[in-house]
C-alpha atoms as a PDB file:
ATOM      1  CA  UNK A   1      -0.977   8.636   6.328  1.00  0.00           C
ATOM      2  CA  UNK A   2      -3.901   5.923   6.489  1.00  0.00           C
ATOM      3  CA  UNK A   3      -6.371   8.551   7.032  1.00  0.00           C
ATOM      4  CA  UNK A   4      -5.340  10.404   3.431  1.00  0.00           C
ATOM      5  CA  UNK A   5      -3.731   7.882   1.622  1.00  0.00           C
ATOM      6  CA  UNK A   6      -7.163   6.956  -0.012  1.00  0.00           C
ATOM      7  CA  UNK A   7      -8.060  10.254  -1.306  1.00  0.00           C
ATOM      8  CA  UNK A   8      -4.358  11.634  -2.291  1.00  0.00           C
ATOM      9  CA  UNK A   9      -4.805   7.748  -4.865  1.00  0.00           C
ATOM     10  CA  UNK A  10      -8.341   9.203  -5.565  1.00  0.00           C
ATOM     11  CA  UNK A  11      -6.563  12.477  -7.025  1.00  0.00           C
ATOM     12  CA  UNK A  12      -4.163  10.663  -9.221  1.00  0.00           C
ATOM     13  CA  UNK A  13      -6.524   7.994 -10.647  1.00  0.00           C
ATOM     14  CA  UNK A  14      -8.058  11.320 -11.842  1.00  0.00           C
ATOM     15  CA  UNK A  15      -5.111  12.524 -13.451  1.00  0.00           C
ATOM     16  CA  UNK A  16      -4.652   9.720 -15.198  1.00  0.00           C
ATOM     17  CA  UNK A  17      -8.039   9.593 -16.439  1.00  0.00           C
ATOM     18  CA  UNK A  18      -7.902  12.953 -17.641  1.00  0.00           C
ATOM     19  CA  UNK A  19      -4.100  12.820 -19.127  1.00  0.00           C
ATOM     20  CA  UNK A  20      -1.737  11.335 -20.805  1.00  0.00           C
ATOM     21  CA  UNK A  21       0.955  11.901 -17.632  1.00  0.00           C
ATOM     22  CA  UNK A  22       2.744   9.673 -15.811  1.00  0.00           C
ATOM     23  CA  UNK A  23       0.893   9.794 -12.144  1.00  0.00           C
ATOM     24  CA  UNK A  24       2.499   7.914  -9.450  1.00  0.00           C
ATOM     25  CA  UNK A  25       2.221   9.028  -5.478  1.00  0.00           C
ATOM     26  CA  UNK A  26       5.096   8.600  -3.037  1.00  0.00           C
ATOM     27  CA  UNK A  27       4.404   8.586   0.887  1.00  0.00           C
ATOM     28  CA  UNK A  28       7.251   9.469   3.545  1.00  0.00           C
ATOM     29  CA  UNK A  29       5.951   8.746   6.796  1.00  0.00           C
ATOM     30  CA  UNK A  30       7.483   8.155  10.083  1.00  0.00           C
ATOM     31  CA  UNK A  31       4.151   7.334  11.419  1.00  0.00           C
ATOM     32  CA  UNK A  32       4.230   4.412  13.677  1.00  0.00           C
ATOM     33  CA  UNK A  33       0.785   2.749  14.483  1.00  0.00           C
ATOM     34  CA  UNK A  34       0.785   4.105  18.043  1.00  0.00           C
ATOM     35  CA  UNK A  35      -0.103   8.151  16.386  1.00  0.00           C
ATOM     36  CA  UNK A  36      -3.229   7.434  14.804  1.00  0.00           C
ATOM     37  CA  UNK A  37      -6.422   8.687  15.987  1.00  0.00           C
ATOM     38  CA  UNK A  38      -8.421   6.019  15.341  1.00  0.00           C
ATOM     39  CA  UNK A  39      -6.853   3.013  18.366  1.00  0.00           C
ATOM     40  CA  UNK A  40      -5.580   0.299  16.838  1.00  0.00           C
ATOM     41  CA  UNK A  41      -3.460  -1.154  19.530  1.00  0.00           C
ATOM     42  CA  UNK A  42      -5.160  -4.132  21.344  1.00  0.00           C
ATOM     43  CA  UNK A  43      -4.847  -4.078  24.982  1.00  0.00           C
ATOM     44  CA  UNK A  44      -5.304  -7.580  26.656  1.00  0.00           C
ATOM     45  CA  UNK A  45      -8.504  -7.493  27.668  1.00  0.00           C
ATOM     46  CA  UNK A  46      -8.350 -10.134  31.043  1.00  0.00           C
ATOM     47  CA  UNK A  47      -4.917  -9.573  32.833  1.00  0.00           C
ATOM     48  CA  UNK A  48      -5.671 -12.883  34.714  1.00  0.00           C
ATOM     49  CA  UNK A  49      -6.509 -15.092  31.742  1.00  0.00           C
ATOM     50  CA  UNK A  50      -3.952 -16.350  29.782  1.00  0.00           C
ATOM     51  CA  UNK A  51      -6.127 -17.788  26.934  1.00  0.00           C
ATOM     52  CA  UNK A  52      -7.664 -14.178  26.395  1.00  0.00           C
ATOM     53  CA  UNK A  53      -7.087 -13.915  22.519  1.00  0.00           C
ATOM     54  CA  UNK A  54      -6.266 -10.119  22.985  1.00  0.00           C
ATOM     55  CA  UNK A  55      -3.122 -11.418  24.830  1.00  0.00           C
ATOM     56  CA  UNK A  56      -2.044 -14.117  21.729  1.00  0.00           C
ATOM     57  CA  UNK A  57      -2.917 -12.008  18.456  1.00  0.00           C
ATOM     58  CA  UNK A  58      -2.570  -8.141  19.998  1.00  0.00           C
ATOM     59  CA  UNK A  59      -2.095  -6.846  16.221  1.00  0.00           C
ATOM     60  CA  UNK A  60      -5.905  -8.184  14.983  1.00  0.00           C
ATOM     61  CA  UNK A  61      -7.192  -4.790  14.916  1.00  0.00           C
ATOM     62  CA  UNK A  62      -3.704  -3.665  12.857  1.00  0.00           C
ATOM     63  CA  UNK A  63      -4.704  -6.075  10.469  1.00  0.00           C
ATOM     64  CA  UNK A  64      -8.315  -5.585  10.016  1.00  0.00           C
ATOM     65  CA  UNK A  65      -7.563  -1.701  10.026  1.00  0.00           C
ATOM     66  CA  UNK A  66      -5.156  -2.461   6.644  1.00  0.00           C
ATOM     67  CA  UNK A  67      -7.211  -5.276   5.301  1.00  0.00           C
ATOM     68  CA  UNK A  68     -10.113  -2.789   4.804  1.00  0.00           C
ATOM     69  CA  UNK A  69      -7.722   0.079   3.373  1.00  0.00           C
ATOM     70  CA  UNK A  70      -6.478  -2.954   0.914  1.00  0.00           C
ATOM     71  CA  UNK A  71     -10.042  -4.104  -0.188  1.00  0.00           C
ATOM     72  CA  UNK A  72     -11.025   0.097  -0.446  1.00  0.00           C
ATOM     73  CA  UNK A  73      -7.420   0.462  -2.685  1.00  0.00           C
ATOM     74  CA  UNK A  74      -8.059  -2.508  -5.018  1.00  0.00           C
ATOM     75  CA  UNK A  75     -10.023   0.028  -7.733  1.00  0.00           C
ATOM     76  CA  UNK A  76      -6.512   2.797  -7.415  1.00  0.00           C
ATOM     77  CA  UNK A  77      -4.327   2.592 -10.653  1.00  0.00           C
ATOM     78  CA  UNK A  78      -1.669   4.919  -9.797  1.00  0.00           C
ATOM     79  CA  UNK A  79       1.361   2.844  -8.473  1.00  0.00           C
ATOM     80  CA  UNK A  80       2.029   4.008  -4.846  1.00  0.00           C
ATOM     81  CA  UNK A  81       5.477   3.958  -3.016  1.00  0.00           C
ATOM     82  CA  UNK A  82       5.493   4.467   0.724  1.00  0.00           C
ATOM     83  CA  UNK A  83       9.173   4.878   2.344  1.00  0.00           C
ATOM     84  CA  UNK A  84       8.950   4.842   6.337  1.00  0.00           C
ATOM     85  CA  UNK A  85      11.765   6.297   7.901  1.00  0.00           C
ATOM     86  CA  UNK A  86      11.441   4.898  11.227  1.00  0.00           C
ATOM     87  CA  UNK A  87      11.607   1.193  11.599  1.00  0.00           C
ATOM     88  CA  UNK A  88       9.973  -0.197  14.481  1.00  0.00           C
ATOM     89  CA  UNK A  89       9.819  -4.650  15.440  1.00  0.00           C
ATOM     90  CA  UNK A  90       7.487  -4.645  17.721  1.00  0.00           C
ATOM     91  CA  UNK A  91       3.913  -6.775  16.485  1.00  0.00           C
ATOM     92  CA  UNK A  92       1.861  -3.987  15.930  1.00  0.00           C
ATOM     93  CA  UNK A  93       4.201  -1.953  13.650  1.00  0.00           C
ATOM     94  CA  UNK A  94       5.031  -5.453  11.985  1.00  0.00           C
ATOM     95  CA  UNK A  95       0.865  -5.911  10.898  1.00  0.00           C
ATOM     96  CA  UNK A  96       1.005  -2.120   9.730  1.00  0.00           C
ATOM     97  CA  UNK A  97       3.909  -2.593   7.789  1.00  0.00           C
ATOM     98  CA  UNK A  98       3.035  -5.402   6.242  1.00  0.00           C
ATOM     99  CA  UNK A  99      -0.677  -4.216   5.368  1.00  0.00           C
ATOM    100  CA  UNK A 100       1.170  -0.948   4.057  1.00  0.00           C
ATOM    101  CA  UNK A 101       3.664  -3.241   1.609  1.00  0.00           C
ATOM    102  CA  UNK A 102       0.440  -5.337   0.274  1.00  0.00           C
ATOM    103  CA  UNK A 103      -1.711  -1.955  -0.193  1.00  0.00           C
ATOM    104  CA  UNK A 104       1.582  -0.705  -1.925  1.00  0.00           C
ATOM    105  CA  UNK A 105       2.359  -4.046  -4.487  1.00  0.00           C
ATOM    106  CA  UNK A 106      -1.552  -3.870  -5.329  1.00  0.00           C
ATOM    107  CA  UNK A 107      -0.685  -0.910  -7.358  1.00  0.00           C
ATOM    108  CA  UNK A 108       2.218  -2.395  -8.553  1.00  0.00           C
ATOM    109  CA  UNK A 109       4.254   0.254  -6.465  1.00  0.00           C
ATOM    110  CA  UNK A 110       6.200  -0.156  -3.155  1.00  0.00           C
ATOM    111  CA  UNK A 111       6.870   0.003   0.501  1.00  0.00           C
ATOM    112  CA  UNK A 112      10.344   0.248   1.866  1.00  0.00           C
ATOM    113  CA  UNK A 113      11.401   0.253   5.452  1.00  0.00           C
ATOM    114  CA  UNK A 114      14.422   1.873   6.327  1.00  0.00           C
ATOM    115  CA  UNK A 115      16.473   0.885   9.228  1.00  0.00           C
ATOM    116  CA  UNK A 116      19.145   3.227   9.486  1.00  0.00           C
ATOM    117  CA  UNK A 117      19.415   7.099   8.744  1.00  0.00           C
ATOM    118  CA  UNK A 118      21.968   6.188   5.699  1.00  0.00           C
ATOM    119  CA  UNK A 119      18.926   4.230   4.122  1.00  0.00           C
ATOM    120  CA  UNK A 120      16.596   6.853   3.899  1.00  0.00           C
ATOM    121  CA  UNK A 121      18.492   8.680   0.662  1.00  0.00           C
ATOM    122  CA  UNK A 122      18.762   5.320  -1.138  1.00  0.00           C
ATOM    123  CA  UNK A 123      14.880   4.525  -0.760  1.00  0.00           C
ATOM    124  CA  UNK A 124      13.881   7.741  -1.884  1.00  0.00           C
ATOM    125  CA  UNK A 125      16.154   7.603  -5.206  1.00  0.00           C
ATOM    126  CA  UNK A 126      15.224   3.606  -5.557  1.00  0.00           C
ATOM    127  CA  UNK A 127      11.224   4.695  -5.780  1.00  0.00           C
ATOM    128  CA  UNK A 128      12.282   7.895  -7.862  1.00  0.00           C
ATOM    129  CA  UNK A 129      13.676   5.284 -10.286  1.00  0.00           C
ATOM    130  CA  UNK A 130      10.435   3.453 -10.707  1.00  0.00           C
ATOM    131  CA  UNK A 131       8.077   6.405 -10.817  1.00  0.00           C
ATOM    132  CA  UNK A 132      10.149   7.485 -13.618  1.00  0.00           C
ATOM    133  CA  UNK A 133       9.705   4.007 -15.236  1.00  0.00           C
ATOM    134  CA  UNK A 134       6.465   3.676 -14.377  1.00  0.00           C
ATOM    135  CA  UNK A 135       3.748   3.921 -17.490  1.00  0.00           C
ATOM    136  CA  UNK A 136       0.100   4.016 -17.545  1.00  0.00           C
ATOM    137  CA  UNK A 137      -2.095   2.163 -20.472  1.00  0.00           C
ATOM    138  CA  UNK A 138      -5.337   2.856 -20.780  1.00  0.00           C
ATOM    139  CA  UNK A 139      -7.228  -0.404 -22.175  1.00  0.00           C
ATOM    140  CA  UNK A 140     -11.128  -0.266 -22.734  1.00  0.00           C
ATOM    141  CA  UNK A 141     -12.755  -3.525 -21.332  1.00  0.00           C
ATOM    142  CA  UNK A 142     -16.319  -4.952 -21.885  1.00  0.00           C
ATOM    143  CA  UNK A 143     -17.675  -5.182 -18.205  1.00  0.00           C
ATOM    144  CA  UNK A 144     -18.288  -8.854 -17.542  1.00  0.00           C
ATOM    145  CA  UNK A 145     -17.875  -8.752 -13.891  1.00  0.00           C
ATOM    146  CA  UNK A 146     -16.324  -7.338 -10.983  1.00  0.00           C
ATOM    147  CA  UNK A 147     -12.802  -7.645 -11.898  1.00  0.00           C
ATOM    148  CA  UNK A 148     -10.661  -8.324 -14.700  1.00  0.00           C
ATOM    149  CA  UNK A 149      -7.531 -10.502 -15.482  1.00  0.00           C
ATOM    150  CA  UNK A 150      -4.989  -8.868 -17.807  1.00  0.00           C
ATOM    151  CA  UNK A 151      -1.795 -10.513 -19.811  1.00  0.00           C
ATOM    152  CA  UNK A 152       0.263  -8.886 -21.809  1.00  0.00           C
ATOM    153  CA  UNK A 153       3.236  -9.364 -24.019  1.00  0.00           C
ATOM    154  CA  UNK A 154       5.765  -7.927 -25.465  1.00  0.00           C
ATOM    155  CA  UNK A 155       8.640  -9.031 -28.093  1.00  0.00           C
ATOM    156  CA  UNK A 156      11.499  -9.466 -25.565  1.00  0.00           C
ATOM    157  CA  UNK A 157      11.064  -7.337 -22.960  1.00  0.00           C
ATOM    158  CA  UNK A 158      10.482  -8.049 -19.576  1.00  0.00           C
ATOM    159  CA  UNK A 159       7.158  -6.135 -18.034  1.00  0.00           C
ATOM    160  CA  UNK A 160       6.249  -5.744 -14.892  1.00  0.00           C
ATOM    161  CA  UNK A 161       2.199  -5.357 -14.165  1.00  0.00           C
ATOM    162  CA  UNK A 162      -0.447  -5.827 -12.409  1.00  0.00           C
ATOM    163  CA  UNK A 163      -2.422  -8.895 -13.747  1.00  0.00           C
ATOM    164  CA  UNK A 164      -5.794  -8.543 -12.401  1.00  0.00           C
ATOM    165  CA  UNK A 165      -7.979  -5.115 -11.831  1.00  0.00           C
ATOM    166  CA  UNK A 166     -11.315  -4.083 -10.119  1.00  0.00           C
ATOM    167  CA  UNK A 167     -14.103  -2.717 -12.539  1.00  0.00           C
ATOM    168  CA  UNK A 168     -15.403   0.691 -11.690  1.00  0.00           C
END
């Protein structure tokens, strides 16, 4: 999933660009960090020295790996939902997880984790819900610098949105 998740957002900021459609993706994955090509896991590095940082913060690359895929995804518009069918506690997965749920909220979308088998249905039909609430504004801003804080209002309504946008 990390190594297409960038494009697949690339595809539907296009649709949106070009259309007045609702455009929202939705990742399920049971991907756990351990299956991607790229080796994230961070071995200790001196068996014999227990100060070795490798040994205390063993997720590092984890996080760097979904820090740059956050900073990459701060320019997508299209909300994205990520539902992960297998949940797994140990550190590593814990980093990924939590770099997939920041990647997710940036777009104002979601990641849910799902413990159990009986889980799975509800997540699915809980991020059906919001794609099918989701809508898309296009709002034409005078560039003034790299990114842009939005507020809107509305006469009663509650709105969720995101506040604060890269400029392309």
């Amino acid at each position: 999933m990390l190594n297409c998740i960038e494009r697949v957002e690339a595809i539907a900021d296009a649709m949106l660009a070009k259309s007045a459609v609702r455009v929202g993706v939705l990742f399920i994955s049971d991907a756990t960090i351990q299956n991607y090509r790229q080796d994230l896991i961070n071995p200790a590095i001196n068996l014999s020295d227990s100060n070795d940082l490798s040994r205390r913060f063993p997720e590092q690359l984890v996080q760097n790996a979904m820090s740059g895929l956050e900073q990459r995804m701060a320019r997508a518009l299209a909300p994205l939902f990520v539902v992960q069918l297998s949940y797994q506690t140990d550190r590593w997965n814990e980093a990924y997880y939590d770099g997939l749920r920041t990647v997710a909220e940036n777009t104002m979308g979601e990641a849910l984790f799902c413990a159990t088998r009986g889980a799975i249905a509800d997540s699915v039909d809980h991020c059906f819900l919001r794609l099918r609430q989701h809508y898309s504004a296009a709002i034409h801003i005078p560039k003034q610098g790299k990114t842009v804080d939005i507020e809107i209002h509305s006469n009663g309504l509650r709105l969720l949105y995101r506040s604060r946008f890269v400029l392309r």
